[in-house]
Protein backbone atom coordinates (compact mmCIF):
# COMPACT_ATOMS: atom_id res chain seq x y z
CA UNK A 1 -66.32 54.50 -32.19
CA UNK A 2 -65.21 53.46 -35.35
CA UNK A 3 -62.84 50.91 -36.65
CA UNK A 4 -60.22 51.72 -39.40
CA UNK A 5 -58.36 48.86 -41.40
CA UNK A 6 -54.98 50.04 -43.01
CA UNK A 7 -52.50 47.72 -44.67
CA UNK A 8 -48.81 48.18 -44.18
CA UNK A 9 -47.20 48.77 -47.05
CA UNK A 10 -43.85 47.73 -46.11
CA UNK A 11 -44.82 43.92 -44.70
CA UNK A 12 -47.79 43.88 -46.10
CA UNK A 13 -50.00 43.11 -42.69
CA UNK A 14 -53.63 44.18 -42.49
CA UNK A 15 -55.27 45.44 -39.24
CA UNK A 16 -57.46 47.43 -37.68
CA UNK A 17 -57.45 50.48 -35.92
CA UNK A 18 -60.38 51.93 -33.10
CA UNK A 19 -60.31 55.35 -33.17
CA UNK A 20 -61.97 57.27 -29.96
CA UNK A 21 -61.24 54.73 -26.93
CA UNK A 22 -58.84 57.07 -25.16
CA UNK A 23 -57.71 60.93 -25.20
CA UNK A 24 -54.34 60.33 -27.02
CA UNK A 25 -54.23 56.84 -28.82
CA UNK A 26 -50.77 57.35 -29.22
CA UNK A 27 -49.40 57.30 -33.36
CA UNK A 28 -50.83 54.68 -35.82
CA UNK A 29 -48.37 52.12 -36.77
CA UNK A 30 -47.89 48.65 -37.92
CA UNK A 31 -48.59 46.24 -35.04
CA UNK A 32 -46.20 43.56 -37.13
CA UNK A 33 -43.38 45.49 -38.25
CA UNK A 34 -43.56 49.09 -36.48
CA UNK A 35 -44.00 51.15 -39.59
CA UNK A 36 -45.48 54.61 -39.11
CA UNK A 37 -45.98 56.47 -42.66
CA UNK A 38 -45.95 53.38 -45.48
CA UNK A 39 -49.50 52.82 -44.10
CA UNK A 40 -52.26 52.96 -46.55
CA UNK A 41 -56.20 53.33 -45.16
CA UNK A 42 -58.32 51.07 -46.58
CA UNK A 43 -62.47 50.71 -47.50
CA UNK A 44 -64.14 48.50 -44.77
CA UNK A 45 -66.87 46.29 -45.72
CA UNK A 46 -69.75 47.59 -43.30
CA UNK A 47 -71.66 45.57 -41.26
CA UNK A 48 -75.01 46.08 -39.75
CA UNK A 49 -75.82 44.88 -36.17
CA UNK A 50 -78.97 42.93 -36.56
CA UNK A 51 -80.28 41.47 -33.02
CA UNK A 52 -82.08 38.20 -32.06
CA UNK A 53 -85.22 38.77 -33.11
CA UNK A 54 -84.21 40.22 -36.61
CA UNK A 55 -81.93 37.40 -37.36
CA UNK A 56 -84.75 34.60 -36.21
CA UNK A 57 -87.14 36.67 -38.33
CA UNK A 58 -85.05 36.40 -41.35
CA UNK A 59 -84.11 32.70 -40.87
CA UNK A 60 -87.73 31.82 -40.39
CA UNK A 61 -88.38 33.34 -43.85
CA UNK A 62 -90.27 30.91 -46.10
CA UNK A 63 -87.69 31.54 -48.76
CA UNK A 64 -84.95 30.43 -46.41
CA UNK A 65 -87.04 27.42 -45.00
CA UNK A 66 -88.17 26.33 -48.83
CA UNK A 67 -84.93 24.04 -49.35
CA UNK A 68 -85.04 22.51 -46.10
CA UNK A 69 -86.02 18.97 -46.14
CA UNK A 70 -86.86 17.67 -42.73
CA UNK A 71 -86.60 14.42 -43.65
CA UNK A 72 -83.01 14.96 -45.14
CA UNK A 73 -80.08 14.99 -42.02
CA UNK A 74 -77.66 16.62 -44.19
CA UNK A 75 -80.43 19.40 -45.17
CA UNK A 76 -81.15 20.22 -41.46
CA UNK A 77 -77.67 20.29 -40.82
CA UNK A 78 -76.97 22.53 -43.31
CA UNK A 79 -79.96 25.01 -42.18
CA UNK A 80 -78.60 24.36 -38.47
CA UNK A 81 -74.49 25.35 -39.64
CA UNK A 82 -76.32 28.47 -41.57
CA UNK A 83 -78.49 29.32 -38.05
CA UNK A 84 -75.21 28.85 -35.65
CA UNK A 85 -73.15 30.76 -37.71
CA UNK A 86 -75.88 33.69 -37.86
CA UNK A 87 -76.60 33.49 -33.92
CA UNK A 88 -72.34 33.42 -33.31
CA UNK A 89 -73.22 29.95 -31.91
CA UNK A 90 -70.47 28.36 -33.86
CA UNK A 91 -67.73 26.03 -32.29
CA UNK A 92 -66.53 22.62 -31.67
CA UNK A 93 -69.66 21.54 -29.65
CA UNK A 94 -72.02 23.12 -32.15
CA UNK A 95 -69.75 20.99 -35.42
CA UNK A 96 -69.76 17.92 -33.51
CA UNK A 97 -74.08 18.42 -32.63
CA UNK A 98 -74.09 19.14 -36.42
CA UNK A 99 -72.20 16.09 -37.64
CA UNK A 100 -74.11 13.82 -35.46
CA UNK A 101 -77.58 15.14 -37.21
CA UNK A 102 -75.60 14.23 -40.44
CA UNK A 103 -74.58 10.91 -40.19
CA UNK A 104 -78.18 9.63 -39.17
CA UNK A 105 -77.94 10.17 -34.98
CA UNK A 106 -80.73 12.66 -33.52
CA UNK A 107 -80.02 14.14 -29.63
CA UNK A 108 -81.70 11.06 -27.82
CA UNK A 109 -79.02 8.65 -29.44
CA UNK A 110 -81.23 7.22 -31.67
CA UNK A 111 -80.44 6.32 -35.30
CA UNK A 112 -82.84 8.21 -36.98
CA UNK A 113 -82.98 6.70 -40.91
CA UNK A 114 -83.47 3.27 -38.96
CA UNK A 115 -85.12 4.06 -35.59
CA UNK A 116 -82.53 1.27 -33.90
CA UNK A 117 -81.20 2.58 -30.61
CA UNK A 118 -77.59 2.91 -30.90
CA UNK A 119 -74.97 2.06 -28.40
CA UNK A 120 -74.28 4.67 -25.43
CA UNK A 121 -70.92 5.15 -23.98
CA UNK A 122 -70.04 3.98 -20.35
C-alpha cells in the first residue's frame, strides 16, 4: 500500500498519507489545521527494505570495516552507532552501551586502555 506525503499549504505541516488500508479512507486533509484543497503532493524519497542478512552483509564489507580500528574505543563505537542505527537497534540502552565503549569501559566493567578493574555499583 503506498504512502503519500503532501504539505499543507495553508500551515505549512508535512505528513503522510496510506492509501489502500480501508474501502473509503474518507477525504485527504490536513491532520494540523483541517485543510482539504491547499494540499500540495509531494516526491517521497524511496526506500528499499533490505533484511538481516543483507544489511550484515553490507556492514561486514571490507570497505566498511577498513576504518575501524579495534584498538580505538571511539572507532568501534562509531562502527557500533553506524550498525544499531542500520539494525533499528537504536535507543537509550544502545547510547549509553555505546558511550561506555567510548570512554575506555568494555561490558565486563573493566577499563580497557588500562586493564584496572573499575568500581561496580552496590
Amino acid at each position: 500500500m503506498p504512502i503519500y506525503e503532501y504539505l499543507c499549504l495553508t500551515c505549512k505541516k508535512r505528513f503522510s498519507y496510506l492509501i489502500g488500508v480501508v474501502a473509503d479512507p474518507g477525504p485527504l486533509k490536513c491532520p494540523r489545521c483541517g485543510e482539504e484543497k491547499n494540499l500540495k503532493k509531494l516526491i517521497s524519497r524511496v526506500s528499499r527494505l533490505r533484511d538481516e542478512d543483507e544489511i550484515f552483509e553490507s556492514l561486514t564489507d571490507e570497505a566498511a570495516l577498513s576504518g575501524i580500528d579495534e584498538n580505538d574505543p571511539r572507532s568501534v563505537a562509531s562502527f557500533m552507532r553506524k550498525l544499531s542505527k542500520e539494525m533499528g537497534e537504536e535507543g537509550e540502552d544502545m547510547e549509553e552501551l555505546i558511550e561506555a565503549v567510548e570512554s575506555g569501559e568494555d561490558l565486563e566493567g573493566e577499563n580497557l586502555e588500562t586493564s584496572e578493574e573499575l568500581p561496580t555499583e552496590t
